[in-house]
PDB file of N, CA and C in Angstrom:
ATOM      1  N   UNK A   1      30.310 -16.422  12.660  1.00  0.00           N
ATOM      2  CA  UNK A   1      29.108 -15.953  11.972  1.00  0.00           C
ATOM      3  C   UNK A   1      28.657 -17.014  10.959  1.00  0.00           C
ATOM      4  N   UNK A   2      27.575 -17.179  11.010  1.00  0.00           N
ATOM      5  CA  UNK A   2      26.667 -18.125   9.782  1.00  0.00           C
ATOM      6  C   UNK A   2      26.964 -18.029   8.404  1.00  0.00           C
ATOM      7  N   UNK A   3      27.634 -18.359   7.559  1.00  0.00           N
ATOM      8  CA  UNK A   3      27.571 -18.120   6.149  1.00  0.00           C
ATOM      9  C   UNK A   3      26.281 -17.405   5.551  1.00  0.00           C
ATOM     10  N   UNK A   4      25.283 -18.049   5.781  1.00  0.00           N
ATOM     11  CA  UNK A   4      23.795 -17.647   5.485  1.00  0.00           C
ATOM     12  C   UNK A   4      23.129 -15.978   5.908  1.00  0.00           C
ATOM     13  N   UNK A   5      24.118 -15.631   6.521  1.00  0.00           N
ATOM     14  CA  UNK A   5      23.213 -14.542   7.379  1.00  0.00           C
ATOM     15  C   UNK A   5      23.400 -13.921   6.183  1.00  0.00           C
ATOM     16  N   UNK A   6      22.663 -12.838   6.403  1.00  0.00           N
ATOM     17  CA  UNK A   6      22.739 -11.732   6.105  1.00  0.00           C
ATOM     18  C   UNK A   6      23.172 -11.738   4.122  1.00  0.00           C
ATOM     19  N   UNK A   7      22.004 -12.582   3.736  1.00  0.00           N
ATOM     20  CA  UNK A   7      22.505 -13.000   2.317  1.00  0.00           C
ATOM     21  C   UNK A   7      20.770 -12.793   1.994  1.00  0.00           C
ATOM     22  N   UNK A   8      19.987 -12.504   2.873  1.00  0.00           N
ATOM     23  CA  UNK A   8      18.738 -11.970   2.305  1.00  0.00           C
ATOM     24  C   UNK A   8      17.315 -12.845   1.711  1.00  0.00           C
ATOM     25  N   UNK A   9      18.009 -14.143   2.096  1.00  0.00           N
ATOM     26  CA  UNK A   9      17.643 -15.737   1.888  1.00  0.00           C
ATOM     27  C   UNK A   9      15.758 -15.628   2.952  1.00  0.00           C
ATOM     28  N   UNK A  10      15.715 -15.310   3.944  1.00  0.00           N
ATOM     29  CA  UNK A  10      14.717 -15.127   4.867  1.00  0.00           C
ATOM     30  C   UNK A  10      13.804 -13.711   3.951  1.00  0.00           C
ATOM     31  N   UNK A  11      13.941 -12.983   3.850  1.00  0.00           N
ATOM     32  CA  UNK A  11      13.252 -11.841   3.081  1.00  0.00           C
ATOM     33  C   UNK A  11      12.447 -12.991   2.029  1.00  0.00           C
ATOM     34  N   UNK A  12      13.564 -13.221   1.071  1.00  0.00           N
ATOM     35  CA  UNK A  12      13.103 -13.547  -0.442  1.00  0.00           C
ATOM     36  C   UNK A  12      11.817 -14.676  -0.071  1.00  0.00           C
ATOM     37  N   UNK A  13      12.556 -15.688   0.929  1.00  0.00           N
ATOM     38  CA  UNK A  13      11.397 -16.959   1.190  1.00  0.00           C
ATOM     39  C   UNK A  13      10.292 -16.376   2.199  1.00  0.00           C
ATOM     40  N   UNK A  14      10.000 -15.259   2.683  1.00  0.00           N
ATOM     41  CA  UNK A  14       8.742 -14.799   3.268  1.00  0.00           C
ATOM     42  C   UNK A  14       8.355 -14.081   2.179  1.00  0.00           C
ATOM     43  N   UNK A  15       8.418 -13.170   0.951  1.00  0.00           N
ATOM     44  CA  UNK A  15       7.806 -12.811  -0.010  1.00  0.00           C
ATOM     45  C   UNK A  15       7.481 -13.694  -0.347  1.00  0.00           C
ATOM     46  N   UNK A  16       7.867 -15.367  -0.792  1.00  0.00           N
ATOM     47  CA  UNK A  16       7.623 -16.528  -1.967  1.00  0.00           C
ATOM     48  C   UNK A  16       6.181 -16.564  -0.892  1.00  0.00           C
ATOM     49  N   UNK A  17       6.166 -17.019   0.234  1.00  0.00           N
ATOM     50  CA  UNK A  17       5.249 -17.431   1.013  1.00  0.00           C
ATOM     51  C   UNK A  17       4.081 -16.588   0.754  1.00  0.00           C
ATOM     52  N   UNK A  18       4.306 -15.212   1.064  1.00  0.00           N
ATOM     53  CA  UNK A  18       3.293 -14.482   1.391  1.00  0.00           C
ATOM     54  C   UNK A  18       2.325 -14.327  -0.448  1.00  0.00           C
ATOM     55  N   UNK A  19       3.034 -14.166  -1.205  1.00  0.00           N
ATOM     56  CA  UNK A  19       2.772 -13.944  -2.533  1.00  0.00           C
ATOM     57  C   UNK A  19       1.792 -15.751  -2.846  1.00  0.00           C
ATOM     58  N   UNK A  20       2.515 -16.501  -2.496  1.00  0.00           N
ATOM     59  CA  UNK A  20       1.797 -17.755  -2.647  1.00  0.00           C
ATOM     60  C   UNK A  20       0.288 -17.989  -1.976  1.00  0.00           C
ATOM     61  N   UNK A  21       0.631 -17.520  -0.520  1.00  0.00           N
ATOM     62  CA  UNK A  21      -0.767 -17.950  -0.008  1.00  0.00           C
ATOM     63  C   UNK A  21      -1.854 -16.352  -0.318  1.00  0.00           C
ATOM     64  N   UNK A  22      -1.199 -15.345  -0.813  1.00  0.00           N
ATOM     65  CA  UNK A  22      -2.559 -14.560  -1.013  1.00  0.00           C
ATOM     66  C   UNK A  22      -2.857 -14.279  -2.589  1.00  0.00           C
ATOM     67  N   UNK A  23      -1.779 -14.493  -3.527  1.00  0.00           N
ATOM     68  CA  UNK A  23      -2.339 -15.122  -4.793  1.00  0.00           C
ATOM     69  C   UNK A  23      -2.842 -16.162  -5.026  1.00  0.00           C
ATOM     70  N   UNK A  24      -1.928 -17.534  -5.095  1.00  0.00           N
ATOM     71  CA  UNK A  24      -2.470 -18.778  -5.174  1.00  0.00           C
ATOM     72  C   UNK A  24      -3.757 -19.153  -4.343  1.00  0.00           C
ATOM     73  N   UNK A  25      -3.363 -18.890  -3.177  1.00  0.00           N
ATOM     74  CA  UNK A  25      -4.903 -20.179  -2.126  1.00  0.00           C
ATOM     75  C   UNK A  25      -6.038 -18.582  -1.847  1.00  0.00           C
ATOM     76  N   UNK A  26      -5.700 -17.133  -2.033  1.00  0.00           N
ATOM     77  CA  UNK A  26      -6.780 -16.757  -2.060  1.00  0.00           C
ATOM     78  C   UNK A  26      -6.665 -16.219  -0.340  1.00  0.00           C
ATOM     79  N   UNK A  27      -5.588 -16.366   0.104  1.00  0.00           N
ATOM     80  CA  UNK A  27      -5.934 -16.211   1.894  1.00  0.00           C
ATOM     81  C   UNK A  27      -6.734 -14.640   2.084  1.00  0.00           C
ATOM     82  N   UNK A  28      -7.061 -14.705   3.029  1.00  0.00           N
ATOM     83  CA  UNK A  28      -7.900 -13.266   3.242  1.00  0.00           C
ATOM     84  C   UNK A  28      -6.361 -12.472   4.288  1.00  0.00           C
ATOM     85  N   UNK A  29      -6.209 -13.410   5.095  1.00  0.00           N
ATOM     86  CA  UNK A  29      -5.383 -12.889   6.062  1.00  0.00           C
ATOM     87  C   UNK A  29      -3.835 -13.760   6.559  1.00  0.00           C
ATOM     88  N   UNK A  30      -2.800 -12.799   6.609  1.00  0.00           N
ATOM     89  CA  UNK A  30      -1.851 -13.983   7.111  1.00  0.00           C
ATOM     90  C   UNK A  30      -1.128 -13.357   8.688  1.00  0.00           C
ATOM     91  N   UNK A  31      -0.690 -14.685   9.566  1.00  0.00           N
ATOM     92  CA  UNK A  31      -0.260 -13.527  10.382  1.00  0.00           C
ATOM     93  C   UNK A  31       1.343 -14.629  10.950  1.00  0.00           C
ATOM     94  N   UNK A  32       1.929 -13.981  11.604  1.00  0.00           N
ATOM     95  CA  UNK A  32       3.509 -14.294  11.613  1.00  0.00           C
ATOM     96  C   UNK A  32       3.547 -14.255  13.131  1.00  0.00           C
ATOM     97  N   UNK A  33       3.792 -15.256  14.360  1.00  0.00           N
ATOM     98  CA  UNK A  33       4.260 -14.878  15.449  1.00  0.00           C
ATOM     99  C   UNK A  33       5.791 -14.941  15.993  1.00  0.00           C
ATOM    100  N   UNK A  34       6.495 -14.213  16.774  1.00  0.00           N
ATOM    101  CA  UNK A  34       7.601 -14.001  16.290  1.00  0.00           C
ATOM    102  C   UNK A  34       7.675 -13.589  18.129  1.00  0.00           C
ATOM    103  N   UNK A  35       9.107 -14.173  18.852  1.00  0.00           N
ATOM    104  CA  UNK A  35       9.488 -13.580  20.166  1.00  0.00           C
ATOM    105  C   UNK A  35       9.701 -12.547  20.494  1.00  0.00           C
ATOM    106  N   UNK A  36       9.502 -11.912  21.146  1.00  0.00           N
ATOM    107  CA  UNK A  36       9.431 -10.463  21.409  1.00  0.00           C
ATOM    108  C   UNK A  36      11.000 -10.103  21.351  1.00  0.00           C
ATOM    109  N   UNK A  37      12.029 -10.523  22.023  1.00  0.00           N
ATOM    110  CA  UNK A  37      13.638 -10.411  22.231  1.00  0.00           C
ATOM    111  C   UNK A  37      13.893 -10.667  20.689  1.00  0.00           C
ATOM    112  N   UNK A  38      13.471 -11.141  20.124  1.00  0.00           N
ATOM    113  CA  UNK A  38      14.395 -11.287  18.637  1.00  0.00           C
ATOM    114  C   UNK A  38      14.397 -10.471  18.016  1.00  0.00           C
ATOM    115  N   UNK A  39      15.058  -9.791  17.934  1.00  0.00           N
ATOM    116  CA  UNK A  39      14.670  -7.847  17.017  1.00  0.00           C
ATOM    117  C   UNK A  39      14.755  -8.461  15.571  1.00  0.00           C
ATOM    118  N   UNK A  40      15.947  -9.406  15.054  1.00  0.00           N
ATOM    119  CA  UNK A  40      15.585  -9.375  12.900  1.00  0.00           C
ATOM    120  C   UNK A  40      14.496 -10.356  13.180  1.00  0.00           C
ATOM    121  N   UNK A  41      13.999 -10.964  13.618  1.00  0.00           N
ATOM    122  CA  UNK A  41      12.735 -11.872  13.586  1.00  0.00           C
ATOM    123  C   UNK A  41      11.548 -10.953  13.278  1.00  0.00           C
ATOM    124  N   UNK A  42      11.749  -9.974  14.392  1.00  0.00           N
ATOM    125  CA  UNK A  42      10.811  -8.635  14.513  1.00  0.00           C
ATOM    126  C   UNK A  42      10.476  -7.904  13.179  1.00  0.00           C
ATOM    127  N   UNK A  43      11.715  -7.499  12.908  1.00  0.00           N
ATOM    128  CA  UNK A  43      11.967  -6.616  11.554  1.00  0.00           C
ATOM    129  C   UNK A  43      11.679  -6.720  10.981  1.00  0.00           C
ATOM    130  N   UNK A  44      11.187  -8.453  10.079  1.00  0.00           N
ATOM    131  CA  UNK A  44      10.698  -8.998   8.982  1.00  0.00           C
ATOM    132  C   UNK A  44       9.362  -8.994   8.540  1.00  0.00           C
ATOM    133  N   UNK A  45       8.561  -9.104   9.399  1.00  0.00           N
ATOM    134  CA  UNK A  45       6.911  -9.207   9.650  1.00  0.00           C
ATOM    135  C   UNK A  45       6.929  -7.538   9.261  1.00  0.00           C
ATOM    136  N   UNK A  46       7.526  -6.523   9.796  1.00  0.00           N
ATOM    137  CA  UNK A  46       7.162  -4.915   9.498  1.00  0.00           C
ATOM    138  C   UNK A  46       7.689  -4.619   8.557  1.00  0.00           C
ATOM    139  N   UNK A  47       8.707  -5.437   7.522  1.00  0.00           N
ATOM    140  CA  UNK A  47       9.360  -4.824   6.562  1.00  0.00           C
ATOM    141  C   UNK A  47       8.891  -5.172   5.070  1.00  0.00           C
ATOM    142  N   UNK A  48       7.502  -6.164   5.471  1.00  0.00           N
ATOM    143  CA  UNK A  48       6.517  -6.503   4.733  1.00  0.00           C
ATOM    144  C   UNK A  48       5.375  -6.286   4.551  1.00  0.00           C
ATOM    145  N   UNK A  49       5.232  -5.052   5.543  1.00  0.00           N
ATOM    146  CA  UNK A  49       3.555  -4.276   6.492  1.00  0.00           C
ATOM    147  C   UNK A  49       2.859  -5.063   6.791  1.00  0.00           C
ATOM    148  N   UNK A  50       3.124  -5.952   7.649  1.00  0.00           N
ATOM    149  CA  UNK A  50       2.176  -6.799   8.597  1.00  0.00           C
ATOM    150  C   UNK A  50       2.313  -5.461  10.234  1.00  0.00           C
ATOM    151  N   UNK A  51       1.434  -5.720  10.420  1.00  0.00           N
ATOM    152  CA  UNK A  51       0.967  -4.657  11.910  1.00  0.00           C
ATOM    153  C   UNK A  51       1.122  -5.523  12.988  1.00  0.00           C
ATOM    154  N   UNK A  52       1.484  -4.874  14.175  1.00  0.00           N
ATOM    155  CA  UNK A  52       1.624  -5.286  15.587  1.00  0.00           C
ATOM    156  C   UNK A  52       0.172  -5.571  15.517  1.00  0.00           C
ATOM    157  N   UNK A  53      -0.336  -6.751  16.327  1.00  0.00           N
ATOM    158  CA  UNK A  53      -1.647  -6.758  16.905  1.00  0.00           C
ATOM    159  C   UNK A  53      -1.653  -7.274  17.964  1.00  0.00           C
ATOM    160  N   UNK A  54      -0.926  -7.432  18.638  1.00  0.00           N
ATOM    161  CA  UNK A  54      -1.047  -8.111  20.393  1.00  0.00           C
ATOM    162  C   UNK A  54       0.133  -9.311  20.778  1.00  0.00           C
ATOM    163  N   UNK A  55      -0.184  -9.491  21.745  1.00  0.00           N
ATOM    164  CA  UNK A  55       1.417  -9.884  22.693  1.00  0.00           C
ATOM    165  C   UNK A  55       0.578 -11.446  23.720  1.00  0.00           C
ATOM    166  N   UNK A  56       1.352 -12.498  23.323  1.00  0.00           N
ATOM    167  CA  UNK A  56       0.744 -13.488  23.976  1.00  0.00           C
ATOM    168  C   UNK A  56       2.504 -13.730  25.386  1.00  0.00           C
ATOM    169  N   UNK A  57       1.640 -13.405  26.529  1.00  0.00           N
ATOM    170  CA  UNK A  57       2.556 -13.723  27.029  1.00  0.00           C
ATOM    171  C   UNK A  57       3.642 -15.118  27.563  1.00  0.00           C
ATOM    172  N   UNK A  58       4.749 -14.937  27.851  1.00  0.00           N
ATOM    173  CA  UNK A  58       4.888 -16.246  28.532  1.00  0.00           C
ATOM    174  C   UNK A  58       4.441 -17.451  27.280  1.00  0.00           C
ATOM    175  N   UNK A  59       4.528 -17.100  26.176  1.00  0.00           N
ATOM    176  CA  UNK A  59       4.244 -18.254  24.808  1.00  0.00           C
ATOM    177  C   UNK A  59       5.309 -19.249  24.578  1.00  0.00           C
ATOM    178  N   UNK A  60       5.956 -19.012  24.457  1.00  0.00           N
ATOM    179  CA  UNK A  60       7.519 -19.557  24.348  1.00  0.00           C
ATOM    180  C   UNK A  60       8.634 -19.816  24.862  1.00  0.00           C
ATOM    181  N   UNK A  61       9.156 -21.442  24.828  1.00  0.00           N
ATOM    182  CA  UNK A  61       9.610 -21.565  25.923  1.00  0.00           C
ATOM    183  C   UNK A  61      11.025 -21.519  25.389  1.00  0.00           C
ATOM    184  N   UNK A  62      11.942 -20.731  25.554  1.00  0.00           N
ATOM    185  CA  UNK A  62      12.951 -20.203  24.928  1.00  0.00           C
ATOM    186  C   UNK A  62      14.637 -20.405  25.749  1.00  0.00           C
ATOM    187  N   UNK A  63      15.572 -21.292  25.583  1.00  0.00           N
ATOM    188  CA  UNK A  63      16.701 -22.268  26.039  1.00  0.00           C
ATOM    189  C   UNK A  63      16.691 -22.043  27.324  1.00  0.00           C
ATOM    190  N   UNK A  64      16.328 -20.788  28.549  1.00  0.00           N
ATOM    191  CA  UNK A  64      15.963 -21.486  29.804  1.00  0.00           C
ATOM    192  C   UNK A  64      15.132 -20.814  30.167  1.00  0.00           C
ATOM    193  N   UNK A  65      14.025 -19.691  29.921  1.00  0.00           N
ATOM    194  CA  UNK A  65      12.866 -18.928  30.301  1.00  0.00           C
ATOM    195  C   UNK A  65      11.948 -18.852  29.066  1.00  0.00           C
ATOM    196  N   UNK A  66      10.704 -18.213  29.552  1.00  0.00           N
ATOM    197  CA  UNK A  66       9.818 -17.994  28.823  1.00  0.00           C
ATOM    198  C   UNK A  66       9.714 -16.988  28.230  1.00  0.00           C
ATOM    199  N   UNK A  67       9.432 -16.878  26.854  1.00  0.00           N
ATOM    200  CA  UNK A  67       9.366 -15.619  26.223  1.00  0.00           C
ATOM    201  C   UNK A  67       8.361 -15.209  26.064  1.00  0.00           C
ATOM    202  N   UNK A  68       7.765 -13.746  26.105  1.00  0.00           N
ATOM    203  CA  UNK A  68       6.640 -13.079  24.928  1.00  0.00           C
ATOM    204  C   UNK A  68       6.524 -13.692  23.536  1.00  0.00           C
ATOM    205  N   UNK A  69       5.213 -13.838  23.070  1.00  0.00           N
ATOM    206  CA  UNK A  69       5.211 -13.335  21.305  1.00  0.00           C
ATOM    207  C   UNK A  69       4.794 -12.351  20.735  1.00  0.00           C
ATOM    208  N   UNK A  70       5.051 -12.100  20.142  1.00  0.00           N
ATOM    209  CA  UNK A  70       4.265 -10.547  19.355  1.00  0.00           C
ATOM    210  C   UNK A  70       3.685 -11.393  18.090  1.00  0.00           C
ATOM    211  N   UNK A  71       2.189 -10.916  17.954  1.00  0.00           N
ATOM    212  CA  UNK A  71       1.516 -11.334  17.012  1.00  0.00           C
ATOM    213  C   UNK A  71       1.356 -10.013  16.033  1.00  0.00           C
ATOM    214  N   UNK A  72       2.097 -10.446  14.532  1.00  0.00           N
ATOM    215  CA  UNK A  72       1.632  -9.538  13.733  1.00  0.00           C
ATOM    216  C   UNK A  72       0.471 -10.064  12.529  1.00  0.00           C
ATOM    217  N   UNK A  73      -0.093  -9.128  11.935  1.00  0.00           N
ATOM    218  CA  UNK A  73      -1.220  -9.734  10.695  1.00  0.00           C
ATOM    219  C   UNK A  73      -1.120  -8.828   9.695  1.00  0.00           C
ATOM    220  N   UNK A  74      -1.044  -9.592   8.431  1.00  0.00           N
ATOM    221  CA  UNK A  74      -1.139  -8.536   7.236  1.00  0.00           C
ATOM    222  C   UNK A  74      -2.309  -9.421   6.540  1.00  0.00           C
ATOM    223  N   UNK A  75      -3.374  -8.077   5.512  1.00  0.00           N
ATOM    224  CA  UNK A  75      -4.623  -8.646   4.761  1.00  0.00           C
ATOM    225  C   UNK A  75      -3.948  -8.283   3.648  1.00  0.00           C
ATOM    226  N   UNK A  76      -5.095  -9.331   3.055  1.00  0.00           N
ATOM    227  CA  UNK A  76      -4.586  -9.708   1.626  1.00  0.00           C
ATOM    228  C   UNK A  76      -5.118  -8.420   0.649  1.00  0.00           C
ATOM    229  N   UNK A  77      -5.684  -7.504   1.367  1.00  0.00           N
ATOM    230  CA  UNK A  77      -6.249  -5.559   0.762  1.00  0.00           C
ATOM    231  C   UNK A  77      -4.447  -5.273   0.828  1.00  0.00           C
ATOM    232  N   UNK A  78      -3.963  -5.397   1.889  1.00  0.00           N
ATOM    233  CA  UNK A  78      -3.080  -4.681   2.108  1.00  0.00           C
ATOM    234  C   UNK A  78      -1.314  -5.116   1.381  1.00  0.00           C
ATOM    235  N   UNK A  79      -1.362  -6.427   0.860  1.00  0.00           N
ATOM    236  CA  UNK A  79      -0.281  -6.703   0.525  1.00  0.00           C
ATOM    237  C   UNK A  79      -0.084  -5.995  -0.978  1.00  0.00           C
ATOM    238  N   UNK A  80       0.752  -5.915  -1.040  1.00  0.00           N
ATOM    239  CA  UNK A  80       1.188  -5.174  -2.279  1.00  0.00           C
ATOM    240  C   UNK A  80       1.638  -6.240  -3.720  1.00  0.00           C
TER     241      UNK A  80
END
C-alpha cells in the first residue's frame, strides 16, 4: 500500500484548486474528467458537488484498453 493513500492529501489539494480558481480568477465554471472504472477518482468530483454531465466514450487509453470518461461540472453559484 502507498504511504500517501488514504491521508486525505487529494481532497485538501482539490479544495485548494477549486477555492483558487472560483475565488481568485473568478471562474464561472469548473469541470473534472475522471475514468469511469476508477470509483475514488469518481468519489472526489461528487464529494465536492460537481454533477455527472456526460460520458465521452472510448477517451482514454488506459495500460491495455480503452476507457470511458465521465465528465463532471460544478458552478461557481454552486460551490460553497
Amino acid at each position: 500500500m502507498n504511504p500517501f493513500n488514504e491521508k486525505g492529501i487529494m481532497s485538501r489539494a482539490f479544495k485548494e484548486i477549486l477555492d483558487y480558481g472560483f475565488k481568485n480568477l473568478e471562474l464561472n465554471r469548473m469541470e473534472a474528467y475522471v475514468a469511469d472504472g476508477n470509483l475514488k477518482s469518481k468519489a472526489l468530483p461528487k464529494r465536492f458537488g460537481f454533477l455527472e454531465e456526460g460520458k465521452i466514450r472510448q477517451a482514454e487509453w488506459l495500460y491495455d484498453h480503452y476507457e470511458d470518461e465521465i465528465i463532471y461540472g460544478l458552478l461557481a453559484k454552486d460551490w460553497k
